[in-house]
Every structure is written in C-alpha cells, then in structure tokens.
N, C-alpha and C. Protein backbone atom coordinates (compact mmCIF):
# COMPACT_ATOMS: atom_id res chain seq x y z
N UNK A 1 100.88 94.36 158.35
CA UNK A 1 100.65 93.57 157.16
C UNK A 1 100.06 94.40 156.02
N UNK A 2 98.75 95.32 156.36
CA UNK A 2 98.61 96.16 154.82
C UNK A 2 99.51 97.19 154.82
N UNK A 3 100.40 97.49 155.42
CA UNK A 3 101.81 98.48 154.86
C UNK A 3 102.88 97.53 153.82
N UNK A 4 102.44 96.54 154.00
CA UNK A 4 103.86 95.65 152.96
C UNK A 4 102.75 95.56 151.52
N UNK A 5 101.70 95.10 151.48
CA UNK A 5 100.90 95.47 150.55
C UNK A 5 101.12 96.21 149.44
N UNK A 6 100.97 97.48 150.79
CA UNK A 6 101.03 98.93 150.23
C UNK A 6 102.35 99.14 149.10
N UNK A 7 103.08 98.85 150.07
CA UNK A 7 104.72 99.38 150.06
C UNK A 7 104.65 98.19 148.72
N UNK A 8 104.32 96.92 148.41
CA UNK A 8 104.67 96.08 147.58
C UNK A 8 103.73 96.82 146.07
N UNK A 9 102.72 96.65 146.02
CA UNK A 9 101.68 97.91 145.04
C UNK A 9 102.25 98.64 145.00
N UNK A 10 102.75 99.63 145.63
CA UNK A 10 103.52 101.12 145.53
C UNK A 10 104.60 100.94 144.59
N UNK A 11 105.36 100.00 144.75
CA UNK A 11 106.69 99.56 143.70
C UNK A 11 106.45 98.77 142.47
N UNK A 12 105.40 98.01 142.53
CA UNK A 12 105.20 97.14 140.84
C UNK A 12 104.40 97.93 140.39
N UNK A 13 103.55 98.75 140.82
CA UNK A 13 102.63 99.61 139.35
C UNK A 13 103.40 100.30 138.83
N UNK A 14 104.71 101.53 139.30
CA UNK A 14 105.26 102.20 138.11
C UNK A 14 106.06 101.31 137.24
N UNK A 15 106.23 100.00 137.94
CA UNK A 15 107.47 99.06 136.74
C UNK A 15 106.22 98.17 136.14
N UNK A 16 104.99 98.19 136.25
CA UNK A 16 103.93 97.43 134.85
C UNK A 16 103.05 98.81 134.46
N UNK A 17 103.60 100.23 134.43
CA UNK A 17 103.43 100.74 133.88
C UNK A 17 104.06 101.06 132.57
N UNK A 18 105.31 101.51 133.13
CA UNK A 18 107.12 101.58 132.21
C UNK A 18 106.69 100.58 131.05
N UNK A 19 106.21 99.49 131.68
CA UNK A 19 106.66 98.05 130.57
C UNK A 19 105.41 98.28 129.64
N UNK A 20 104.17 98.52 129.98
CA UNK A 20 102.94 99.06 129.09
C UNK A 20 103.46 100.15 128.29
N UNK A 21 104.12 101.38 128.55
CA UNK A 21 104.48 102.46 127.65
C UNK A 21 105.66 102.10 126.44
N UNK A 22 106.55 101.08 127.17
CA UNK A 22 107.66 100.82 126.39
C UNK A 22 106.80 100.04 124.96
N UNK A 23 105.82 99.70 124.84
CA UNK A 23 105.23 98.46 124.09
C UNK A 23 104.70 99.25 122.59
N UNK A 24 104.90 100.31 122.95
CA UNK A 24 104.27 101.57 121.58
C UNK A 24 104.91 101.01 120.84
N UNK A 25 104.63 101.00 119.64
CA UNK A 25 105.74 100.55 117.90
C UNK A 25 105.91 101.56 118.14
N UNK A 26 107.28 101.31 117.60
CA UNK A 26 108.31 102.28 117.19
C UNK A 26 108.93 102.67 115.50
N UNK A 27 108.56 103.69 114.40
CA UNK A 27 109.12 103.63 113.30
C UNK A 27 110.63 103.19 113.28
N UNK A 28 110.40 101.79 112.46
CA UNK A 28 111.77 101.34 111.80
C UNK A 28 112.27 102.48 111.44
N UNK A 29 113.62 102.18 111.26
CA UNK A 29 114.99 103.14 110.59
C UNK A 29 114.92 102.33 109.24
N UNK A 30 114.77 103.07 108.00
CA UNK A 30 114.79 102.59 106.56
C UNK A 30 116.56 102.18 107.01
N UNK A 31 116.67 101.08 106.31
CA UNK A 31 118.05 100.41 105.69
C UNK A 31 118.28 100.82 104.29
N UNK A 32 119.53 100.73 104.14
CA UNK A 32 120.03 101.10 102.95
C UNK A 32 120.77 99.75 102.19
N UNK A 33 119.64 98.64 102.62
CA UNK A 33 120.37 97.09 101.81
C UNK A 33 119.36 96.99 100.98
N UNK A 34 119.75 96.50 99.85
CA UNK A 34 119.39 96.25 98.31
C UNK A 34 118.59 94.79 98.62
N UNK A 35 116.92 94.89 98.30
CA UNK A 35 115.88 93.93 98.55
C UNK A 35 115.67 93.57 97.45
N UNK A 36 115.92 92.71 96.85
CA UNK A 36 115.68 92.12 95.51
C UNK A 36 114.03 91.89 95.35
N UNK A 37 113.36 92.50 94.30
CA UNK A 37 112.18 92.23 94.18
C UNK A 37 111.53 91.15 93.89
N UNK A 38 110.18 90.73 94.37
CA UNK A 38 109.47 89.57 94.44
C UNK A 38 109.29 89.57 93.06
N UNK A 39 108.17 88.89 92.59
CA UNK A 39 107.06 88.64 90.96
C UNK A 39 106.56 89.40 91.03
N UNK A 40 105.90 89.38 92.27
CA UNK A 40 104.36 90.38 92.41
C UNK A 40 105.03 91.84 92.93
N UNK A 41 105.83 91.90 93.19
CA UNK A 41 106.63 93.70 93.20
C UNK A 41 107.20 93.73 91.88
N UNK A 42 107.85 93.08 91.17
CA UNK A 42 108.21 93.62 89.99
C UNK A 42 106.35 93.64 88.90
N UNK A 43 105.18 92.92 89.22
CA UNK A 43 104.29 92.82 88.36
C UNK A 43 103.62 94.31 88.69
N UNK A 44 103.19 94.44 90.21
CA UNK A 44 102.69 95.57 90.36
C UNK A 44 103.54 96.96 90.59
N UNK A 45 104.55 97.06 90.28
CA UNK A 45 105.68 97.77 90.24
C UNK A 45 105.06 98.62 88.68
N UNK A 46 104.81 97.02 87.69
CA UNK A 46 104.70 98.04 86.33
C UNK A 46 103.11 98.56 86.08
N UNK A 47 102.61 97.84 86.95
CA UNK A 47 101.57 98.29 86.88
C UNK A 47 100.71 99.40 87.28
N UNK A 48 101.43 99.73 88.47
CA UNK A 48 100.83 100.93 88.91
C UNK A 48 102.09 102.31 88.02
N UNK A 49 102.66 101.76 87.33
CA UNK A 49 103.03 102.88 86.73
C UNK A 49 102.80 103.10 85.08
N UNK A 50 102.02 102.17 84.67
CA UNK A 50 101.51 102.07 83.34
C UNK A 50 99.80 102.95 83.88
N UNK A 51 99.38 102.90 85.40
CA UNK A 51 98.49 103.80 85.65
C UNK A 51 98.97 105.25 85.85
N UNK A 52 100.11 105.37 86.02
CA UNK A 52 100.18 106.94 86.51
C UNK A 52 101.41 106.96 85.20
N UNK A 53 101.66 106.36 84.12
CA UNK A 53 102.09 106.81 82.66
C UNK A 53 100.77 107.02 82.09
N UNK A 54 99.53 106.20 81.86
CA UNK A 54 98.29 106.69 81.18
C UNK A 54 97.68 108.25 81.61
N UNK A 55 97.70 108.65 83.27
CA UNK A 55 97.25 109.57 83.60
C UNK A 55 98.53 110.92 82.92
N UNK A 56 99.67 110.59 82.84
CA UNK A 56 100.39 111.59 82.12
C UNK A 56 100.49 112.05 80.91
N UNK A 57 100.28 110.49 80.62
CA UNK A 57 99.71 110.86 78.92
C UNK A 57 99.04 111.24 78.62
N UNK A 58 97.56 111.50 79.00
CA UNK A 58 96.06 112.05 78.70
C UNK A 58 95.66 110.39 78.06
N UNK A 59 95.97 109.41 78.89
CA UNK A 59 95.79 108.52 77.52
C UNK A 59 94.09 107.34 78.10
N UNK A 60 93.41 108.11 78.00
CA UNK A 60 92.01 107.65 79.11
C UNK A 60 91.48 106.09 78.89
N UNK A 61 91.96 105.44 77.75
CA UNK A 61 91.86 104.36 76.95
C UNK A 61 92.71 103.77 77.87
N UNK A 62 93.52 103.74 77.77
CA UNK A 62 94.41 103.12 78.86
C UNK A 62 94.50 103.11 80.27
N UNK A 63 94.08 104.21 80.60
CA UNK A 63 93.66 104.36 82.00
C UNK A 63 92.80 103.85 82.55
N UNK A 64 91.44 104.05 81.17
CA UNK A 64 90.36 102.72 82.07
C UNK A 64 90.18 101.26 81.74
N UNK A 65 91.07 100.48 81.07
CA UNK A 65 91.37 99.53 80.99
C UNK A 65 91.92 98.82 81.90
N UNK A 66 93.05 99.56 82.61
CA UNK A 66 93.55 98.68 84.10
C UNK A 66 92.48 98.92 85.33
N UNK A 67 90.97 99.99 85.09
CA UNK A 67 90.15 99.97 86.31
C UNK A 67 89.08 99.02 86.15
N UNK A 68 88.97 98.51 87.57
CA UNK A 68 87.14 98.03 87.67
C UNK A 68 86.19 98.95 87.27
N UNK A 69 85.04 98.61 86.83
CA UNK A 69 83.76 99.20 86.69
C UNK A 69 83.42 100.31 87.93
N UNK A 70 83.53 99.43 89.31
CA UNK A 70 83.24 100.24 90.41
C UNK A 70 84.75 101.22 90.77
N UNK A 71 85.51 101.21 90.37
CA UNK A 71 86.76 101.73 90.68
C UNK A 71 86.55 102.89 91.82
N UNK A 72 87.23 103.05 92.84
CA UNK A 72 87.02 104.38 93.14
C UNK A 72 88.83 104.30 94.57
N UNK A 73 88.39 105.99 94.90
CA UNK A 73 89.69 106.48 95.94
C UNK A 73 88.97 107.60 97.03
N UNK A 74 89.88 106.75 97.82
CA UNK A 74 89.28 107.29 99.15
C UNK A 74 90.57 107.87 99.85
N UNK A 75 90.55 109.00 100.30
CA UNK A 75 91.82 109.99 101.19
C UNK A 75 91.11 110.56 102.52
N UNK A 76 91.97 110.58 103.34
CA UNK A 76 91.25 110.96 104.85
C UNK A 76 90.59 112.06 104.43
N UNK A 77 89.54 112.57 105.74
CA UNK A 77 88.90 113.60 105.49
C UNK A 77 87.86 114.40 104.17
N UNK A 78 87.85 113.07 103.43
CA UNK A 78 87.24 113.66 102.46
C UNK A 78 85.90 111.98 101.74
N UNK A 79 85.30 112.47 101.26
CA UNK A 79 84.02 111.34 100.98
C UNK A 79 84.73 110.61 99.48
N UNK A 80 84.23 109.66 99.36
CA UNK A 80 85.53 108.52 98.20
C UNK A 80 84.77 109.05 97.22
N UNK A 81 86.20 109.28 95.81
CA UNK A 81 85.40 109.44 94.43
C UNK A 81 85.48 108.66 93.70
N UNK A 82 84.12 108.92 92.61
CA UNK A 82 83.85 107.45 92.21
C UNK A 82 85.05 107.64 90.92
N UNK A 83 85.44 106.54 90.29
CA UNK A 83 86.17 106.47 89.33
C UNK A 83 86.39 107.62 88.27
N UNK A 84 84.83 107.12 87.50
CA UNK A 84 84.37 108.11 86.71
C UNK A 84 85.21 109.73 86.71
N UNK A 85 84.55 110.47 88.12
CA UNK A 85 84.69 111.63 88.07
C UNK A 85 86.55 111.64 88.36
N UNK A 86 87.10 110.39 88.80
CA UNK A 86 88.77 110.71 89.02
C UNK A 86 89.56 111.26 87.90
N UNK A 87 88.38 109.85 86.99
CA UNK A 87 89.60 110.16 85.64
C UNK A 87 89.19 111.27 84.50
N UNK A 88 88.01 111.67 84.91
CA UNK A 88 87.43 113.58 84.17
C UNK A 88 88.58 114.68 84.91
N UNK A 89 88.63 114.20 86.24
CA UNK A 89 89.62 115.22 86.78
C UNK A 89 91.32 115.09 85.99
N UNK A 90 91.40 113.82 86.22
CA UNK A 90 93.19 113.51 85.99
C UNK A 90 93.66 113.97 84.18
N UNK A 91 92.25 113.58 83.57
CA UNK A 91 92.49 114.12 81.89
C UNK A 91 92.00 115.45 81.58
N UNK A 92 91.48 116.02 82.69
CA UNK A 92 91.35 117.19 82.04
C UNK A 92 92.69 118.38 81.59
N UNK A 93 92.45 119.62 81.24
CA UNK A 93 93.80 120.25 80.76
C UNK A 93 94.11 120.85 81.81
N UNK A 94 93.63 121.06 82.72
CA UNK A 94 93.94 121.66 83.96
C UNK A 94 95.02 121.11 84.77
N UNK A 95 95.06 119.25 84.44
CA UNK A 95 95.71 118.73 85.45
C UNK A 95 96.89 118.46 84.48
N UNK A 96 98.09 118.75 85.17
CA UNK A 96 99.29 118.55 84.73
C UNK A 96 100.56 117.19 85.58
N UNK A 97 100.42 115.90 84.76
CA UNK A 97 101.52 115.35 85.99
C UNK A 97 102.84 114.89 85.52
N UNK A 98 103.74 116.08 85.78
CA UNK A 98 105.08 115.90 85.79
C UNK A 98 106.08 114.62 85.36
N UNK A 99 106.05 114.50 87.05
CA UNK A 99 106.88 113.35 87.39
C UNK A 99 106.50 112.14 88.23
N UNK A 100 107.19 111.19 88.58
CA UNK A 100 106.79 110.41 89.54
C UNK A 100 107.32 109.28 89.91
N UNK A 101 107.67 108.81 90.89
CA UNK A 101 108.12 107.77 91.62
C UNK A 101 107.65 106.91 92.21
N UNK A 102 107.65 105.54 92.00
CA UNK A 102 106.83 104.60 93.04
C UNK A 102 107.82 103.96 93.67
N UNK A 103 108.39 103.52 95.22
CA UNK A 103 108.50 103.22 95.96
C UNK A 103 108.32 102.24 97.19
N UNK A 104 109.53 101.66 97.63
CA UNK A 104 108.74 101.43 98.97
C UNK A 104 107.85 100.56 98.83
N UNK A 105 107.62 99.34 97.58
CA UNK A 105 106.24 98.71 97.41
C UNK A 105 106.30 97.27 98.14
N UNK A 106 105.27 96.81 98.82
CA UNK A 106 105.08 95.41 98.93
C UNK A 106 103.87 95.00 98.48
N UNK A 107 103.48 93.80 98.19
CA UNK A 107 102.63 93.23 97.97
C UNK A 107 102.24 91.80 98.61
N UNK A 108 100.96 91.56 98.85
CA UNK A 108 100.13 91.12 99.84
C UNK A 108 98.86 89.99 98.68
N UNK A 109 99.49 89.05 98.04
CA UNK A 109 98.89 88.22 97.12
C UNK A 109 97.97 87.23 98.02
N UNK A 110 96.53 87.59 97.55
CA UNK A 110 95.64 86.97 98.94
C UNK A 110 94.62 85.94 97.08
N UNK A 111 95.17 85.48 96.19
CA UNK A 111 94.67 84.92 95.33
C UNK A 111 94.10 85.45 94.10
N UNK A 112 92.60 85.89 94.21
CA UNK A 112 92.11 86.69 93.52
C UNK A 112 92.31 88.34 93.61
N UNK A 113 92.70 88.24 94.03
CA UNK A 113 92.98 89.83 94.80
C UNK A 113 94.39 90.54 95.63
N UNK A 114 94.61 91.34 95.66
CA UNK A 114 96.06 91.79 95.83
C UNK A 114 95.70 92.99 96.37
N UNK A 115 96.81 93.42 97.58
CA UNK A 115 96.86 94.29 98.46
C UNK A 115 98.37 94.90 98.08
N UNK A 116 98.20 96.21 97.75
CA UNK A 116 99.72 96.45 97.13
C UNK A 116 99.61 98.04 97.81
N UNK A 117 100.68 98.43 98.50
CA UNK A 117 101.53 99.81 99.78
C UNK A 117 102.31 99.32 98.67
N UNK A 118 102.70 101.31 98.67
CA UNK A 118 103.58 101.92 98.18
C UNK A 118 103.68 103.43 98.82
N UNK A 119 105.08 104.09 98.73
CA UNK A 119 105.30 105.17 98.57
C UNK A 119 105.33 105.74 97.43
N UNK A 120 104.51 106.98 97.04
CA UNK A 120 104.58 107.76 95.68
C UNK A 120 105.04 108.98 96.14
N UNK A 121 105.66 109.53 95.06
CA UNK A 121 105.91 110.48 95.26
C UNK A 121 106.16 111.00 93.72
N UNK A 122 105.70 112.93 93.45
CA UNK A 122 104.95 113.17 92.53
C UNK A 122 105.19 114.73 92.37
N UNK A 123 105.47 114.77 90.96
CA UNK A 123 105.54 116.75 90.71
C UNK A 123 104.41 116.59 89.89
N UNK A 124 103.27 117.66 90.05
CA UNK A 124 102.30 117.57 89.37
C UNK A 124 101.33 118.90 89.99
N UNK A 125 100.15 119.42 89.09
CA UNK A 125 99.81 120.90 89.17
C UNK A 125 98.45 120.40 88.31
N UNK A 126 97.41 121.30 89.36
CA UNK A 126 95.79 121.42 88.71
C UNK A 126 95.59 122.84 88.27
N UNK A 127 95.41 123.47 87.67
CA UNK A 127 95.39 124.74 87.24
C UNK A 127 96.94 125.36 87.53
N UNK A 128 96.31 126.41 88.69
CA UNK A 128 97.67 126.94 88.84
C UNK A 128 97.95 126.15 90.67
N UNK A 129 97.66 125.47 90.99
CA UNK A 129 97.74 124.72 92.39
C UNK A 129 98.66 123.45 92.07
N UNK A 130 100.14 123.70 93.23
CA UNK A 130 101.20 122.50 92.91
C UNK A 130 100.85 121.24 93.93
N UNK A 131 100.65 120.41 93.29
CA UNK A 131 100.32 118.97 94.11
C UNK A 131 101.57 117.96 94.28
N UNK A 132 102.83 118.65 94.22
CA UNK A 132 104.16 117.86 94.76
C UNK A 132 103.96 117.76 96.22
N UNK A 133 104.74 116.34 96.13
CA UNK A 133 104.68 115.96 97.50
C UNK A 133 104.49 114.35 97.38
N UNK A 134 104.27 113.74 99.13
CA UNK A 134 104.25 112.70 98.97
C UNK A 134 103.74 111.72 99.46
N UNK A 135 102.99 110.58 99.31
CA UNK A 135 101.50 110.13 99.70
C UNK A 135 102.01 108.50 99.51
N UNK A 136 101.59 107.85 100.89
CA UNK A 136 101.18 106.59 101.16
C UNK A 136 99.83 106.02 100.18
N UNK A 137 100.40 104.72 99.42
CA UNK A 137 98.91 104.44 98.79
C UNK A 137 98.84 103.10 98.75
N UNK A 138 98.17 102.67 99.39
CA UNK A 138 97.32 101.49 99.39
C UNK A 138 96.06 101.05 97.93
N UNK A 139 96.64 100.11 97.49
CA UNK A 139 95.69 99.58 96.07
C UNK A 139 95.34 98.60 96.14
N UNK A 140 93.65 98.03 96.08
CA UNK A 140 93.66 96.71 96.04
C UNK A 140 93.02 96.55 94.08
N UNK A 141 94.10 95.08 93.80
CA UNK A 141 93.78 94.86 93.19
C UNK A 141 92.99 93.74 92.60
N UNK A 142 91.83 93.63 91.74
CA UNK A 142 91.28 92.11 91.87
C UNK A 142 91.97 91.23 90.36
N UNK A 143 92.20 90.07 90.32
CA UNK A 143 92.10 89.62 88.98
C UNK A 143 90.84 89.84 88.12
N UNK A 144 91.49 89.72 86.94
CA UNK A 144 89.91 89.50 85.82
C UNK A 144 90.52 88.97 84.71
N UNK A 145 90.13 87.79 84.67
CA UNK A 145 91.04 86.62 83.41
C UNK A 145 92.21 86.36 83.72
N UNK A 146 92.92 87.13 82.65
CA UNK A 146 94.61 86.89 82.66
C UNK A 146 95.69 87.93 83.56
N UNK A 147 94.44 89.09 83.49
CA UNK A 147 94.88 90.69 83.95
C UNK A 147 94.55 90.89 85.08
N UNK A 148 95.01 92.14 85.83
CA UNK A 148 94.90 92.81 87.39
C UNK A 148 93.65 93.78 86.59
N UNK A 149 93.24 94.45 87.45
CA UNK A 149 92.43 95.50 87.34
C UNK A 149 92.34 96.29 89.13
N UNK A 150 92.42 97.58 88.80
CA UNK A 150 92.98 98.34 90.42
C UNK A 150 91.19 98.48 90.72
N UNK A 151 90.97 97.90 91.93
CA UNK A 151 89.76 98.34 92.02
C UNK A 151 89.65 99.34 93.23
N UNK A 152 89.99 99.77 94.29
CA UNK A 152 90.27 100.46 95.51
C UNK A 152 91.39 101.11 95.33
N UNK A 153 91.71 102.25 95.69
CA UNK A 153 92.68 103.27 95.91
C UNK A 153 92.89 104.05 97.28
N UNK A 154 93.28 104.06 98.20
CA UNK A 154 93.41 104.72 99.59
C UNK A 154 94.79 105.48 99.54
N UNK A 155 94.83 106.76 99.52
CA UNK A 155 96.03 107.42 99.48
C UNK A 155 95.70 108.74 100.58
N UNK A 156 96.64 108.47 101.26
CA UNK A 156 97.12 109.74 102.58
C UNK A 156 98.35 110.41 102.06
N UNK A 157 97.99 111.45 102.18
CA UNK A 157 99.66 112.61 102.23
C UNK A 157 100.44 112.06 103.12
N UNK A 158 101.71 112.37 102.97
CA UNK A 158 103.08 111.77 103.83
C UNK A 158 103.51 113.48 104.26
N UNK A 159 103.67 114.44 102.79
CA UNK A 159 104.36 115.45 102.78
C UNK A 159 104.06 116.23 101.42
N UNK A 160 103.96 117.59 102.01
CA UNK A 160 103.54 118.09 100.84
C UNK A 160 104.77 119.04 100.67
N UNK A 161 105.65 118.88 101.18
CA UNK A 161 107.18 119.80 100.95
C UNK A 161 107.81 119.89 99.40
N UNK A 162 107.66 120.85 98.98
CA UNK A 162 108.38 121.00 97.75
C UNK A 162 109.77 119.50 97.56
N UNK A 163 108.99 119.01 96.82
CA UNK A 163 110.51 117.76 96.74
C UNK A 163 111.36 117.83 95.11
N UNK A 164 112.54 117.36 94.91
CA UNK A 164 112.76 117.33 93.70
C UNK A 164 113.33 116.02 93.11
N UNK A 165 112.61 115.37 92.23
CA UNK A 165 112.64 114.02 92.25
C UNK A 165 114.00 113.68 91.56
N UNK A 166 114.80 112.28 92.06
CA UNK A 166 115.99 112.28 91.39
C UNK A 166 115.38 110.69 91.25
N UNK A 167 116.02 110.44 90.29
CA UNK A 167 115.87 109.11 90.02
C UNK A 167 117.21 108.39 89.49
N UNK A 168 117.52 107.55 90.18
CA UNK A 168 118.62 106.69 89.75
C UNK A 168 119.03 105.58 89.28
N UNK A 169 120.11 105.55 88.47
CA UNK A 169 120.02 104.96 87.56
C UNK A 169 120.26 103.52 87.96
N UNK A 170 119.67 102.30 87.39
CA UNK A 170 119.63 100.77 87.46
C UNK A 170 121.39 100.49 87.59
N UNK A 171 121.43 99.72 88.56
CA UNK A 171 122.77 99.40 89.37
C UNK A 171 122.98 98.24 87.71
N UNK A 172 124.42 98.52 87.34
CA UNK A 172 124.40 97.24 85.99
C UNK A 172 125.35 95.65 86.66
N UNK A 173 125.64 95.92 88.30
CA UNK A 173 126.19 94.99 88.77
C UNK A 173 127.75 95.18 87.96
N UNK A 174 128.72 96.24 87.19
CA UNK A 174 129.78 95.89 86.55
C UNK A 174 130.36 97.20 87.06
N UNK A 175 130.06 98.04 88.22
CA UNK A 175 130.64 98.90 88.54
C UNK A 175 131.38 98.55 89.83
C-alpha cells in the first residue's frame, strides 16, 4: 500500500509542476491591426507631446505649465528628480532633443487622475553624450480645473540601440 502512494506522488508532482511553470506570462506578439484611438489616447497623445515639443523648443513657459508644483521622475536605479532640477537640465544648451515618437499609448482614466504607458522613443544628445534609444514611460496625470497637469513620471530604458526614427504618414483612408 505505501508503494502505490509512492508510485501515485512520483507521477502527479512532475505534471503539477509542468502546469505551475507553464503559468509564466508570456510577451504578446504586437499585431499589426489598426486600433482606433480612445478620447483619452487621442487627449494624452497631444499632450505628452506638447511636453516633449516644449522641451525641444527651449520653451520652459510651456513646459511648466502642463507640470504640478511637486512634479518629479523616477528611473530604476537611480533616486527621483525633483521637477525643478529636470527642467534646468532639459533647457539647458547642453541638452539637445532631436526627435521623437510616442507610441504604444493607453490610458487608465481613474477620474481625477490618469495613468497613461507609452512607448517613447527619441534622438537626442547632452553635451557630447547620445541619449537615442528607447524607454517605457509611465505618467500619472492629475486634473486641475479644465486642464491635465503631469504630476509623476516613471521611465525605464527598453533600448539604447542606435535607432532611426521613421515616421509615417496619416493613413487618408483614399488609398
């Protein structure tokens, strides 16, 4: 009788093991079907790029108009900076930003506040150091009146591989 036990244990732990390993997420395969954008992807769509058009422009008036007071960004491995010193860095003459792409966005409308992932991706240079490449970013944003204001920033590198940005042109539906 404890040999059938045995022999019975001996055979279901590697098959409720198998079934524990199989359970990992697995990265989706990007599709190549056309997702028509929400409100809040086409709202924060322009918005986070009227932030990274102000940072190209040198245009700091504008830049701190879409931030909170407390504004700040936090990236692995490193301690969060406060607003302030982001946008001394992003206008200074040192920093140069190219190009840029936003991507990949959803948004996460929780009322007063908004949770907005995106893929960016970016040609851009601090002195003589190239910062192309391409970074997961998480933004939360809060209302204030009528307007968003970005108050949190969380951005991780994806890839820092020399990329070369193509951008294509708006489908006119008559081709």
């Amino acid at each position: 009788m404890p040999n059938r036990w045995l022999a019975l244990l001996l055979f279901t732990l590697p098959g409720i093991s198998s079934t524990a390993i199989a359970q990992e997420p697995v990265k989706p395969k990007l599709t190549p079907t056309i997702i028509t954008a929400t409100r809040q992807v086409t709202l924060f769509t322009g918005l986070e790029k009227q932030v990274l058009l102000a940072v190209q422009k040198k245009d700091k008036a504008a830049l701190t108009a879409v931030l909170t007071d407390d504004f700040q960004i936090e990236m692995p491995d490193a301690d969060p900076l406060a607003g302030d010193d982001w946008i001394d860095s992003v206008m200074a003459a040192d920093f140069s930003l190219k190009s840029f792409i936003v991507r990949q966005m959803s948004v996460a409308d929780l009322g007063d506040v908004a949770v907005v992932k995106y893929d960016r991706l970016l040609q851009a240079t601090f002195k003589t150091k190239n910062l192309n490449g391409e970074a997961f970013v998480v933004d939360v944003w809060k209302k204030s009146g009528d307007s968003w204001k970005l108050a949190n920033r969380y951005v991780a590198a994806v890839s820092a591989a020399p990329i070369t940005l193509k951008v294509h042109p708006r489908p006119t539906g008559k081709q």
